[in-house]
Every structure is written in C-alpha cells, then in structure tokens.
C-alpha atoms as a PDB file:
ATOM      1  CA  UNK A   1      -6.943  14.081  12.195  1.00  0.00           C
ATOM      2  CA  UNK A   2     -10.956  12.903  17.716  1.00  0.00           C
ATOM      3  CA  UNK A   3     -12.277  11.169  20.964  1.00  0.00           C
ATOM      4  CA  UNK A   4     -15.400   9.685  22.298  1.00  0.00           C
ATOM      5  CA  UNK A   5     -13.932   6.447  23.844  1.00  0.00           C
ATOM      6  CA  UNK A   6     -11.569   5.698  26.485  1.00  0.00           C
ATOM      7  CA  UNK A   7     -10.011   2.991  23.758  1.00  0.00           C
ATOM      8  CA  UNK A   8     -10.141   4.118  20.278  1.00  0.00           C
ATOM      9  CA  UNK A   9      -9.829   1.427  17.788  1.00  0.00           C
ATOM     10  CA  UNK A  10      -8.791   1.276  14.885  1.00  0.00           C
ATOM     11  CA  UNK A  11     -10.965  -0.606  11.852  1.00  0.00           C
ATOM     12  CA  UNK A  12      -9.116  -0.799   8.825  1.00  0.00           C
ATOM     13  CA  UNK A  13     -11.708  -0.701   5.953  1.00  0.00           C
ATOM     14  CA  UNK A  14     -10.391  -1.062   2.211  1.00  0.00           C
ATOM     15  CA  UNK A  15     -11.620   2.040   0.563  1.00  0.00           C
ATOM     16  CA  UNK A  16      -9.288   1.544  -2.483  1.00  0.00           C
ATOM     17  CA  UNK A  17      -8.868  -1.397  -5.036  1.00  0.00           C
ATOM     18  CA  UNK A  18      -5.285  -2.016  -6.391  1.00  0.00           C
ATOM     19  CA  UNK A  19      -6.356  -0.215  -9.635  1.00  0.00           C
ATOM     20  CA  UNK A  20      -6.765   2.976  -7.848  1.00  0.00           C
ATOM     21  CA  UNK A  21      -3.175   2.670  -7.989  1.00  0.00           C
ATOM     22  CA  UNK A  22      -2.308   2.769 -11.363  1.00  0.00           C
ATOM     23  CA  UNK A  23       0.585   0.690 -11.485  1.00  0.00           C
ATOM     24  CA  UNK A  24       3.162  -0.134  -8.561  1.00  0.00           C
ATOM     25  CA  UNK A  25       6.959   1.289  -9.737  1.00  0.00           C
ATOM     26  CA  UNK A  26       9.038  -0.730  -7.542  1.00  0.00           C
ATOM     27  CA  UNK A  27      12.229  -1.546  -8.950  1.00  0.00           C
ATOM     28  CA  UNK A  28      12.345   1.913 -10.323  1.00  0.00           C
ATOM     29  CA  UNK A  29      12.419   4.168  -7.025  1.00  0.00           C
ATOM     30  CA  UNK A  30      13.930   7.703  -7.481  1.00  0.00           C
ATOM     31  CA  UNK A  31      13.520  11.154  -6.040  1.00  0.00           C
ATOM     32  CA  UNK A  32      11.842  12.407  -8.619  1.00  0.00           C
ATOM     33  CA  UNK A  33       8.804   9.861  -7.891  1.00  0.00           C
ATOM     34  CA  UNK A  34       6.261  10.791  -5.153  1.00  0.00           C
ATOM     35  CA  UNK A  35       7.403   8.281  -2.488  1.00  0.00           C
ATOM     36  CA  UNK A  36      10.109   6.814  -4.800  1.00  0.00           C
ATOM     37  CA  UNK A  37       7.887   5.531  -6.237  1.00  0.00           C
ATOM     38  CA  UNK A  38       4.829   7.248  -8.400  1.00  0.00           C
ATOM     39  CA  UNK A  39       4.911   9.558 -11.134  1.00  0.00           C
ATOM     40  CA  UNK A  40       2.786  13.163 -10.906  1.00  0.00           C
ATOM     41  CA  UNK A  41       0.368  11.447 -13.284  1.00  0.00           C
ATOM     42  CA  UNK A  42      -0.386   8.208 -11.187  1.00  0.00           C
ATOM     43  CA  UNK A  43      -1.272  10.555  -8.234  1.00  0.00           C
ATOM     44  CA  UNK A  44      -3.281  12.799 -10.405  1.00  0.00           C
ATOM     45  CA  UNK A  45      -5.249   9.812 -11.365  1.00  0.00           C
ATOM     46  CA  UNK A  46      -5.878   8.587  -7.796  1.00  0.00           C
ATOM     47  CA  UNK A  47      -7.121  12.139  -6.681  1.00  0.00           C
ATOM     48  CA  UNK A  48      -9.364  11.944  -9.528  1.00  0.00           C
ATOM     49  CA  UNK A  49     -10.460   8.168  -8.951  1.00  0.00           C
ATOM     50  CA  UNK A  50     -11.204   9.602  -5.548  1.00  0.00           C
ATOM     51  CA  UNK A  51     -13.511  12.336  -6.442  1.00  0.00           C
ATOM     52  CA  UNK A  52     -10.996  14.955  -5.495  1.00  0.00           C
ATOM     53  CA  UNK A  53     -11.713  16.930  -8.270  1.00  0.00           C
ATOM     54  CA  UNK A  54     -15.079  16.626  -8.116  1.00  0.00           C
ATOM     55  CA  UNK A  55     -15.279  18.035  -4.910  1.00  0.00           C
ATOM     56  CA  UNK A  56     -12.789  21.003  -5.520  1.00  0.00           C
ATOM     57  CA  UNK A  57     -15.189  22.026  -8.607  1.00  0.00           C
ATOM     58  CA  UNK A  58     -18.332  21.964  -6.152  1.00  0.00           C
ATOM     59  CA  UNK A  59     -16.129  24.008  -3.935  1.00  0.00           C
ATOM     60  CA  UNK A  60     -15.056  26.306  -6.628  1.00  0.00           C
ATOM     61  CA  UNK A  61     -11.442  25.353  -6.907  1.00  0.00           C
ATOM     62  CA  UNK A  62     -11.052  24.874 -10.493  1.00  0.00           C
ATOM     63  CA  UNK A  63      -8.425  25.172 -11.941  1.00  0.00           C
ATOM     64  CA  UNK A  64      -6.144  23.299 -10.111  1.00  0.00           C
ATOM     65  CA  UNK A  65      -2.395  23.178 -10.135  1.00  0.00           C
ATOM     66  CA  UNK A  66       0.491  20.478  -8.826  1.00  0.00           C
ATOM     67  CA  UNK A  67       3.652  21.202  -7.500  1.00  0.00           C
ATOM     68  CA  UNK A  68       6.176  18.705  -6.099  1.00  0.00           C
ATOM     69  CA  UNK A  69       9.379  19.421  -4.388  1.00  0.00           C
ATOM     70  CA  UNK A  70      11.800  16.265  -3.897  1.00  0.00           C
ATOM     71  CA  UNK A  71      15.048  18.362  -2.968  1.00  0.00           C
ATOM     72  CA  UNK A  72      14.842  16.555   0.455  1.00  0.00           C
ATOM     73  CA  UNK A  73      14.386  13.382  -0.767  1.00  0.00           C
ATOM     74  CA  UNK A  74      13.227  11.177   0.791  1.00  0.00           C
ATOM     75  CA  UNK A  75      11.143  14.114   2.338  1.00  0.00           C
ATOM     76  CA  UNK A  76       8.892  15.080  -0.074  1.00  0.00           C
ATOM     77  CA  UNK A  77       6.472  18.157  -0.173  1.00  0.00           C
ATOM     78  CA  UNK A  78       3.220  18.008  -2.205  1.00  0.00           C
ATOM     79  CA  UNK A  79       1.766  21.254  -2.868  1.00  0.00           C
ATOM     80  CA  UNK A  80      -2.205  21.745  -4.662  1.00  0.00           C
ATOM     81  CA  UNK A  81      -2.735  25.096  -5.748  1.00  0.00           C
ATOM     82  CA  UNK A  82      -5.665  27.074  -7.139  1.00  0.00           C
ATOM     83  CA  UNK A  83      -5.507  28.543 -10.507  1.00  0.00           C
ATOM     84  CA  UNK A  84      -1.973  29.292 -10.119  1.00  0.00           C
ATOM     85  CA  UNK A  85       1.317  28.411  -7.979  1.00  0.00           C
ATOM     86  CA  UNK A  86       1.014  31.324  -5.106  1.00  0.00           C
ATOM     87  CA  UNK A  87       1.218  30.901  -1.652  1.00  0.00           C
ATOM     88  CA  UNK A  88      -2.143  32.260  -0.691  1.00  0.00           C
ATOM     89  CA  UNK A  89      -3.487  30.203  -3.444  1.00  0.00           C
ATOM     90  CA  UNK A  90      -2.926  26.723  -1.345  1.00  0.00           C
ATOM     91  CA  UNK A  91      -5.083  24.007  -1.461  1.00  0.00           C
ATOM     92  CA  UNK A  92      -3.401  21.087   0.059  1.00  0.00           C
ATOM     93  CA  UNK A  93       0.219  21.190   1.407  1.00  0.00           C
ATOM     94  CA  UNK A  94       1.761  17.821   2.418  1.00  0.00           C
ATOM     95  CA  UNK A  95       4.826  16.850   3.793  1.00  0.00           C
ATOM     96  CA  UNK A  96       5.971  12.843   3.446  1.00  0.00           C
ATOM     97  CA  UNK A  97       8.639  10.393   3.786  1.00  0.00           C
ATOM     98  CA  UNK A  98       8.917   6.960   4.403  1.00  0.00           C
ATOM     99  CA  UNK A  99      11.021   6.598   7.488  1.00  0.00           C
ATOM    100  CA  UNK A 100      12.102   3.561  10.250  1.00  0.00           C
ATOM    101  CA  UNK A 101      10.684   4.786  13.759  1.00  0.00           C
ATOM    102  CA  UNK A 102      12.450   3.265  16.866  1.00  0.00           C
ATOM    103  CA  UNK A 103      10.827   3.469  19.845  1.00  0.00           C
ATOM    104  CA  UNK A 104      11.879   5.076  22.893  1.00  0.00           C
ATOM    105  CA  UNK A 105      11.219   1.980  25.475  1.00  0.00           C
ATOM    106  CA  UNK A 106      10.005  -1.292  24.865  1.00  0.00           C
ATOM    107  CA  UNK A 107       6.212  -1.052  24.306  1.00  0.00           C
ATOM    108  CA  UNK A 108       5.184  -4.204  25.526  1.00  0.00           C
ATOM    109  CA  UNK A 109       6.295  -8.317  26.323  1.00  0.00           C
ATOM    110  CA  UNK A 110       4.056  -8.874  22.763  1.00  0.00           C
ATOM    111  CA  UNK A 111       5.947  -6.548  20.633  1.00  0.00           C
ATOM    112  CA  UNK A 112       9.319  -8.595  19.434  1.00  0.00           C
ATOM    113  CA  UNK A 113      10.005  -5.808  16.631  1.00  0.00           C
ATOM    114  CA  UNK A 114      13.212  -3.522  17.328  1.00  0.00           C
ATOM    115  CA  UNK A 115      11.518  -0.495  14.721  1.00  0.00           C
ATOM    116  CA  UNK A 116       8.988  -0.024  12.457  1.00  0.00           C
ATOM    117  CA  UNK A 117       8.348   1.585   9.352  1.00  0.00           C
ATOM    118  CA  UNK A 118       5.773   3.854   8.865  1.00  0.00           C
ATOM    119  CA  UNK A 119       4.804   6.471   5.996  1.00  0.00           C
ATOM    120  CA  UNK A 120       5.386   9.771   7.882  1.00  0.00           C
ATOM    121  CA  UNK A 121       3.199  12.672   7.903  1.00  0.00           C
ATOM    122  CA  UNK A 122       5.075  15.651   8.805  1.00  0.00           C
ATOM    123  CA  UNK A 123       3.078  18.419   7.789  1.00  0.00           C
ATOM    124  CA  UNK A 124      -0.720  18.519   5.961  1.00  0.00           C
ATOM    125  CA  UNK A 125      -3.006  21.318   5.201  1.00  0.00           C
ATOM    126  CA  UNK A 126      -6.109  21.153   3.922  1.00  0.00           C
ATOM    127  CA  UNK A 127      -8.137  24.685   3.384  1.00  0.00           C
ATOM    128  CA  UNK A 128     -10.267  26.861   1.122  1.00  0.00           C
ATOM    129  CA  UNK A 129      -8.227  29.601   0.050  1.00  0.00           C
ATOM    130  CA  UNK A 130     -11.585  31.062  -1.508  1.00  0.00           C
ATOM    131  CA  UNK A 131     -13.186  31.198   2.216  1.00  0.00           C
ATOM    132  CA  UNK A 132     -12.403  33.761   4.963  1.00  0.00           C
ATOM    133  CA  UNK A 133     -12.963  33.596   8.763  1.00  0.00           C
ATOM    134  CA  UNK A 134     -15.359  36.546  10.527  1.00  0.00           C
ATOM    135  CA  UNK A 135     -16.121  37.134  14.110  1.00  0.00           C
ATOM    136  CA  UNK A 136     -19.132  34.346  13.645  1.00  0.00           C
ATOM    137  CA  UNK A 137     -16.442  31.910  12.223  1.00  0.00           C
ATOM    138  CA  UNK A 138     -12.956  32.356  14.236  1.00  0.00           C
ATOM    139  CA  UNK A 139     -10.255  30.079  13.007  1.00  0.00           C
ATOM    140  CA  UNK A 140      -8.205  27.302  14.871  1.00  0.00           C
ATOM    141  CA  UNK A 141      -5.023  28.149  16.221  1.00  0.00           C
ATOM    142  CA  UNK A 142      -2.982  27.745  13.472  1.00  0.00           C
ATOM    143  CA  UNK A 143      -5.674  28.634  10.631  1.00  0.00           C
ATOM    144  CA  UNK A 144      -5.665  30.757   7.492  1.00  0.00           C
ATOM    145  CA  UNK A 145      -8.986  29.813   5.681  1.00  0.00           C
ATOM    146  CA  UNK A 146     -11.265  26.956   6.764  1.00  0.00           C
ATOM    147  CA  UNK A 147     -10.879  23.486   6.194  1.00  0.00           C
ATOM    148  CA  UNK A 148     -12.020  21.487   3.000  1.00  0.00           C
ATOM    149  CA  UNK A 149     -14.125  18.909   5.611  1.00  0.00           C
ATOM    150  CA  UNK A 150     -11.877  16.117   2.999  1.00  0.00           C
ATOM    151  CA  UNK A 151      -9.475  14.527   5.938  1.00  0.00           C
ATOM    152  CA  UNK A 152     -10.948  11.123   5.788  1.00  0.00           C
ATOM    153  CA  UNK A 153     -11.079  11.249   2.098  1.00  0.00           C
ATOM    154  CA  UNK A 154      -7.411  12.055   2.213  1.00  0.00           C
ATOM    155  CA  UNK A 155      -6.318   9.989   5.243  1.00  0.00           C
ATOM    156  CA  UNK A 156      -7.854   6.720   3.210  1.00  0.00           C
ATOM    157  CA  UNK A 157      -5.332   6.631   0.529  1.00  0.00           C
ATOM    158  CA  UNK A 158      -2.411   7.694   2.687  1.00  0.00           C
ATOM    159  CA  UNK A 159      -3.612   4.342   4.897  1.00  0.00           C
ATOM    160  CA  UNK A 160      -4.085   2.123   1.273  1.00  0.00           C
ATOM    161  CA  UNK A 161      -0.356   3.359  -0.028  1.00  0.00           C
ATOM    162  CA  UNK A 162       0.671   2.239   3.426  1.00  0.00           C
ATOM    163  CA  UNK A 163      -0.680  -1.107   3.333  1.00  0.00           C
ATOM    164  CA  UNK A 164       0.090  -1.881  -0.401  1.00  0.00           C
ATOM    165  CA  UNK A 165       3.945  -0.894   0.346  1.00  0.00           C
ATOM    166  CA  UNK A 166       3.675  -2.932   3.273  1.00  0.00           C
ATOM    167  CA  UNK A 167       4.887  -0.495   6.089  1.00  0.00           C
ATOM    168  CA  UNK A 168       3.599  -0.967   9.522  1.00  0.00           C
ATOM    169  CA  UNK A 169       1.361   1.416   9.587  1.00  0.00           C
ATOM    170  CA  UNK A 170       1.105   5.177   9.464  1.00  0.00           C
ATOM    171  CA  UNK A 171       2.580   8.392  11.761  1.00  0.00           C
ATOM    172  CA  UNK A 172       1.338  11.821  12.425  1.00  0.00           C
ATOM    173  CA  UNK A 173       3.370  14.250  14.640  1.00  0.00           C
ATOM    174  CA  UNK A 174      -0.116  16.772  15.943  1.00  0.00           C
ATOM    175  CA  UNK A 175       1.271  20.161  15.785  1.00  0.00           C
ATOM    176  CA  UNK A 176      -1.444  21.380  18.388  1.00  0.00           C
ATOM    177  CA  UNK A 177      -3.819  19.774  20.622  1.00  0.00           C
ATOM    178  CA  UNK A 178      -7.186  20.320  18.502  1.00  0.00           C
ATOM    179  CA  UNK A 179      -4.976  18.737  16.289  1.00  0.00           C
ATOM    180  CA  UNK A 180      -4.786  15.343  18.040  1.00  0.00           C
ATOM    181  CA  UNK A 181      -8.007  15.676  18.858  1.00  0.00           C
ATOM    182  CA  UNK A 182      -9.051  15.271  15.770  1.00  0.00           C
ATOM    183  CA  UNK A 183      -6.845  12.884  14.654  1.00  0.00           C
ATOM    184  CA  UNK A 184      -7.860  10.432  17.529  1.00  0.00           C
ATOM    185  CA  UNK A 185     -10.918   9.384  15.387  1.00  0.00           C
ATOM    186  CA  UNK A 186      -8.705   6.878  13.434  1.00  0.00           C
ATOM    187  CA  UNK A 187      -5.549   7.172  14.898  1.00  0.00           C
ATOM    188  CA  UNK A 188      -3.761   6.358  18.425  1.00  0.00           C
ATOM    189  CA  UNK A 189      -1.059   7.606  20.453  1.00  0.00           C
ATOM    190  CA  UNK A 190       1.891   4.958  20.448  1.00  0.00           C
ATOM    191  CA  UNK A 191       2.074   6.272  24.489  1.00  0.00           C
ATOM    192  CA  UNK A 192      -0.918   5.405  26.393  1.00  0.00           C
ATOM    193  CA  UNK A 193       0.053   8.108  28.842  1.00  0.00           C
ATOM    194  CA  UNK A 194      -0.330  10.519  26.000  1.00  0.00           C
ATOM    195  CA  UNK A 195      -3.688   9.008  24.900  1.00  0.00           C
ATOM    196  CA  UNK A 196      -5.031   9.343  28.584  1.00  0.00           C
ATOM    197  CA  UNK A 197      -3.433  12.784  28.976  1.00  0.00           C
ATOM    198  CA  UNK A 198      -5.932  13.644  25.677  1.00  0.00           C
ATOM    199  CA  UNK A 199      -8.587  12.110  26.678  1.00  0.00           C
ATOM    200  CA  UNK A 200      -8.150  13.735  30.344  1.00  0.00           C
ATOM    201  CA  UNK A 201      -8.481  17.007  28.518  1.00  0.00           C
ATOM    202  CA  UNK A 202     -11.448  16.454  26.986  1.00  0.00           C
ATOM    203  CA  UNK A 203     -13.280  14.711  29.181  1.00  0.00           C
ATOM    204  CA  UNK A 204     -12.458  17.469  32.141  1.00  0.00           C
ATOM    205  CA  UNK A 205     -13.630  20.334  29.598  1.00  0.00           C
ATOM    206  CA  UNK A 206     -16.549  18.235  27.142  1.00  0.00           C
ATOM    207  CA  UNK A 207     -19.031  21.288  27.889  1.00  0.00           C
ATOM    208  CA  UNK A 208     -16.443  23.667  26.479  1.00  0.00           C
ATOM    209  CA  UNK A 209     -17.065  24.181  22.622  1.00  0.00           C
ATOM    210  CA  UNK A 210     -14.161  22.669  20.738  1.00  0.00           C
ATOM    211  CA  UNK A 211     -12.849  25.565  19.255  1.00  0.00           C
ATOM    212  CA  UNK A 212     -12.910  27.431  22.817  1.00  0.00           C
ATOM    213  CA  UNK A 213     -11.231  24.410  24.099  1.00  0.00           C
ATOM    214  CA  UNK A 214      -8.263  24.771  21.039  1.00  0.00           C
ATOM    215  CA  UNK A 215      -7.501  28.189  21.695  1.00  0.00           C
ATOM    216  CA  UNK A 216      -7.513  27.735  25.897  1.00  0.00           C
ATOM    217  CA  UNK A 217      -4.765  25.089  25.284  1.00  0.00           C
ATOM    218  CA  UNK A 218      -2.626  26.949  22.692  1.00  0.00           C
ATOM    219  CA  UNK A 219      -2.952  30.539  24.892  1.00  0.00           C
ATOM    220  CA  UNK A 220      -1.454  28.147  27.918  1.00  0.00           C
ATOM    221  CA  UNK A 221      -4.450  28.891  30.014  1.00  0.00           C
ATOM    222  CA  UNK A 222      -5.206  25.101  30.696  1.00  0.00           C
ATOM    223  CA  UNK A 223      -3.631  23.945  34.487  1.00  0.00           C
ATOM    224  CA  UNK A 224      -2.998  20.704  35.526  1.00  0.00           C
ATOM    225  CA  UNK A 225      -3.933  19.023  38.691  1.00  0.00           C
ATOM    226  CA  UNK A 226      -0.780  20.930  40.694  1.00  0.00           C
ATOM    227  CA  UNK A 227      -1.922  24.445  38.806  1.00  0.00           C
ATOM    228  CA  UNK A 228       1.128  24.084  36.648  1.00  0.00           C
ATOM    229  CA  UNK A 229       0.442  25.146  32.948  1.00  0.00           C
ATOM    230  CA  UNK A 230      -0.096  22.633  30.599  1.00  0.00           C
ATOM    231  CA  UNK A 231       1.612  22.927  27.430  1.00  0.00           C
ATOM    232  CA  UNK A 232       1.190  20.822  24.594  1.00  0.00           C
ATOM    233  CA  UNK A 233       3.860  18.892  22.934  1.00  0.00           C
ATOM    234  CA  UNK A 234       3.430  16.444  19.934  1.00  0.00           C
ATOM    235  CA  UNK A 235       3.937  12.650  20.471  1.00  0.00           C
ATOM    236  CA  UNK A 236       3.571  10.230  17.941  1.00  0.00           C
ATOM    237  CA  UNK A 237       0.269   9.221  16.635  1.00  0.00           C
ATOM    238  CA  UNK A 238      -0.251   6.127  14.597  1.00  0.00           C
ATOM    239  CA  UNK A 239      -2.542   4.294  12.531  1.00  0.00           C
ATOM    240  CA  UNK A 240      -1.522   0.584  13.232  1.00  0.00           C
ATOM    241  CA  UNK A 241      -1.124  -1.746   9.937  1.00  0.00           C
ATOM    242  CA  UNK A 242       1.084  -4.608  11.541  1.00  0.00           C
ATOM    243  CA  UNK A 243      -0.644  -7.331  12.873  1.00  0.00           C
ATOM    244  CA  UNK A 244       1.834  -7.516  15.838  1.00  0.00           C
ATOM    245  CA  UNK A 245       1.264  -3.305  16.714  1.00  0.00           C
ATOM    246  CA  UNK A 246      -2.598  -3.801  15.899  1.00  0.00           C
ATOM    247  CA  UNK A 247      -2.792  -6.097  18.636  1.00  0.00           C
ATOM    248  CA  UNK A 248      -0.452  -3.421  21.216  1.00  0.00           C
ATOM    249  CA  UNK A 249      -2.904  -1.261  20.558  1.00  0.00           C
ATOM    250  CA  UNK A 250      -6.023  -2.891  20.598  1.00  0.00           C
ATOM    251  CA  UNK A 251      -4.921  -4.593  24.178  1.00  0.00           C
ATOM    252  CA  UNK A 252      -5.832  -4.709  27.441  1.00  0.00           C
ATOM    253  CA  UNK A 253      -2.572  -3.766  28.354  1.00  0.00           C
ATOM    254  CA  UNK A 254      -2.259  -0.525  26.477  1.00  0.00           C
ATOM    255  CA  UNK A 255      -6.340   0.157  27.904  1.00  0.00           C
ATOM    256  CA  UNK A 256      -5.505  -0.494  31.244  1.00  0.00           C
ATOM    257  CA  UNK A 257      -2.864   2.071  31.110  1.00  0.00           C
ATOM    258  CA  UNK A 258      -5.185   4.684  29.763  1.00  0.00           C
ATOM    259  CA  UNK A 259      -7.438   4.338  32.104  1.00  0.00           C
ATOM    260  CA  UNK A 260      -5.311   4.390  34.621  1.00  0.00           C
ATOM    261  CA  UNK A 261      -2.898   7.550  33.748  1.00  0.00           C
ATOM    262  CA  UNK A 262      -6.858   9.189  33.262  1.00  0.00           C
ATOM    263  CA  UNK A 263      -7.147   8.538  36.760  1.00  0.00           C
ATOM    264  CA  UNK A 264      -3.697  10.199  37.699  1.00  0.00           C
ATOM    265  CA  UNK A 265      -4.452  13.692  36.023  1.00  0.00           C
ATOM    266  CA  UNK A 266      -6.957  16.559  36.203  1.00  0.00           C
ATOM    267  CA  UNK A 267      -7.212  19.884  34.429  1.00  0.00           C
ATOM    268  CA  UNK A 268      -9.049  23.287  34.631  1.00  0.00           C
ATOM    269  CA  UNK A 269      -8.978  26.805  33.157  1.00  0.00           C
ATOM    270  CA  UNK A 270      -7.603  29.782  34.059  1.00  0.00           C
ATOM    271  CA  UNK A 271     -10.824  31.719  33.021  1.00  0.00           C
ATOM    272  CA  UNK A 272      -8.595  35.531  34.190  1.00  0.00           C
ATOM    273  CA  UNK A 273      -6.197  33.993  31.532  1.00  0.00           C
ATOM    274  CA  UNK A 274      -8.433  33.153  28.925  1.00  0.00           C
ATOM    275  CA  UNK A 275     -10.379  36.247  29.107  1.00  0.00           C
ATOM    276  CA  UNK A 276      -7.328  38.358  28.882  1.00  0.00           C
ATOM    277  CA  UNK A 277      -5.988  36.778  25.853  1.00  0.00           C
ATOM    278  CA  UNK A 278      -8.714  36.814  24.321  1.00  0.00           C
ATOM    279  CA  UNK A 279      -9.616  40.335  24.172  1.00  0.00           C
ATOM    280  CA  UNK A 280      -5.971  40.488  22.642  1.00  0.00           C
ATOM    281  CA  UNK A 281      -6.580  40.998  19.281  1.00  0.00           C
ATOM    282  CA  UNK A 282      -3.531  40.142  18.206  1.00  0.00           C
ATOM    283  CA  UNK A 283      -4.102  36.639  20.184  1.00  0.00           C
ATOM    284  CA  UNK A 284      -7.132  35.457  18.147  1.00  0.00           C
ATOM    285  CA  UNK A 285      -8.818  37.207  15.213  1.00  0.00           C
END
C-alpha cells in the first residue's frame, strides 16, 4: 500500500466480474452517488460479494455501520463503523475523487497524453478498533489500532472500478514512507527518482526491522549521502491502467533511471538520534 525489485511491475489480474458491480449508473451521475455514480446499496453489495463481511465477523466487527459524506463532491469520504457512528469506532475511512492529473514535465518521447485521469486516493484507513498496541506490538507512525491485513482485498476493487470507468489508472499520495513502502507491492512512483530514492532506503537499511525503519524516517533520524536529514515528502504513486502509461512504466527507460538515481544516493542513521527519540515517550508509545 512494498519493494523487493529494482523494477516493480505491475500485473493487472481481474479479481472482479462485471456483476460484482451491480449495475453501472452512468447517465445518472450525482453527488449523492459514491463516485457519481453508485448508490450505498451497490457498494454494500460489492463489500459483501467480496467477503468483507465475512471477514469483519471473523474479526469481531459485527455490526457494521455506513456513513458517506458527499459535501465535497466530487471528493467523497467513505466512513465503516463498528456497531455505531463514533470516531473511535472506525473501521475503514476513505477519501476519493475522480480527478485529471497533469504532470509536472514530460515523462517520456512514448507518452503523447497531455493528463490523465485517475481515481484518487487521498486518504484510507484500514484498522481494528477492537485491537490495542502494547510494548510487544508498537504501532506505525501514524497508527491507532492495527491494521485489518485487507489492503489487497480493498485495493482490487478500487483497481476494477478504475478499469470499468475507464480512467488511466489509479493514484495514491503515501502520507509516510512505510507508507510507500508498502504500497510499492502493486503500485509505482510516476518519478523514477522517487522510486530509486525508496528503494535506496531500503536497500541501505534491509537488516533494519520494518517498523524500526518507519519510525527512524518519520523521527528525521535518516541522513543522506551529504549528512543532510532526509525528510519524507509524498509523490505520486500509481497503478498504471493505460496501455500507453503501462508501457512508461514497464520500460527500460523509466528502469534505467532507477537504477541509476540508486546509484546517485546513500543513506544511514543517526543511531544518537534514534535512541534519543525513542526513549521519548511521547515520540513512540
């Protein structure tokens, strides 16, 4: 939401049939329709379809309740509860919008289109408000309960309503760096440089344990090759459904790049400044 490859590549597998969408409302788009286009039934369906529910009861998370806020239109956020609309009752919290993406600098001599349009992901939580962290189980920077382990589950239909609206693919802004991390299992940076300067990271620290490796980043105790601090700041990721991008992506062009910006940078940690922060207790619980 991940990297074990120089060159991650995206393989779009069909996880959903068109009847896992109940029925397509185009023609009939409106801000009171999840993406303009689906009712709060048709979505409840496709969770279902999807064995959402299923999972949630193994997990304990039964009752469930919906709540969707289209005052932003065409931002919309998607809220899951459990039991009953409270904020430390969350489930899943989603922020969406279609949206046309222009890039910053021409990509590449292959890519004739001016923008794109992706579906946007501008915010998603997935957790177990029923679960707690201890001193065996720390959370990620940015944690309140531990994850639901469903991100691929999720990330599938996100990638089929994609495809069946025809966008060009889909686009994740990683809040932290664990974040892109993670991500980079299905997705890639538009900006090689980013994508090497991720894979950099993790390929100068693989002994460190992941979650050490989070929390060094996020406490700016990371230093780059000139012992300047590295701080992390979101580009976008995407998951590629235009032919034309697929192939940007997937080229020797854009690996070339990577492996060449990998070459450029180096990091290390500031162990004084980890340790410090650390036994902060107000840094990490």
């Amino acid at each position: 939401m991940f990297f074990s490859k120089n060159r991650t590549v995206f393989k779009e597998s069909v996880l959903l049939q068109e009847e896992d969408i109940l029925s397509d409302l185009t023609g009939n788009k409106g801000s009171c329709l999840f993406l303009g286009r689906y009712a709060l039934a048709q979505v409840e369906a496709v969770l279902r379809k999807r064995n959402f529910y299923k999972d949630a009861k193994k997990k304990k998370l039964w009752p469930l309740k919906f709540h969707m806020d289209y005052s932003e239109f065409p931002l919309q956020r998607f809220q899951i509860f459990f039991q009953k609309e409270d904020l430390q009752n969350i489930v899943v919290d989603l922020k969406i919008r279609e949206g046309t993406f222009q890039p910053k600098q021409k990509l590449s001599s292959v890519l004739p289109l001016p923008s794109f349009r992706f579906l946007i992901l501008d915010w998603l939580t997935l957790q177990n408000p029923l679960q707690e962290f201890s001193d065996e189980r720390i959370p990620l920077p940015g944690q309140k309960h531990p994850g639901l382990n469903l991100g691929k589950k999720v990330l599938d239909i996100f990638v089929y309503l994609a495809r069946i609206n025809r966008l060009d693919g889909l686009l994740a802004y990683p809040a932290y760096y664990h974040n892109a991390l993670l991500f980079c299992r299905y997705f890639q940076f538009l900006n090689p440089e980013k994508q090497a300067e991720v894979l950099a990271i993790q390929k100068a620290l693989k002994k460190i344990p992941f979650k050490e490796l989070a929390w060094i980043v996020h406490l700016d105790c990371l230093r780059d090759q000139d012992n300047n601090t590295y701080k992390w700041e979101a580009e976008e990721l995407v998951v590629p459904l235009n032919k034309t991008l697929k192939m940007y992506m997937n080229s020797r062009e854009y690996d070339k790049k990577v492996k060449q910006n990998m070459k450029k940078i180096q990091f290390t940690v500031d162990w004084d400044c980890y340790r410090k922060k650390r036994n902060d207790e107000t840094q990490i619980p």
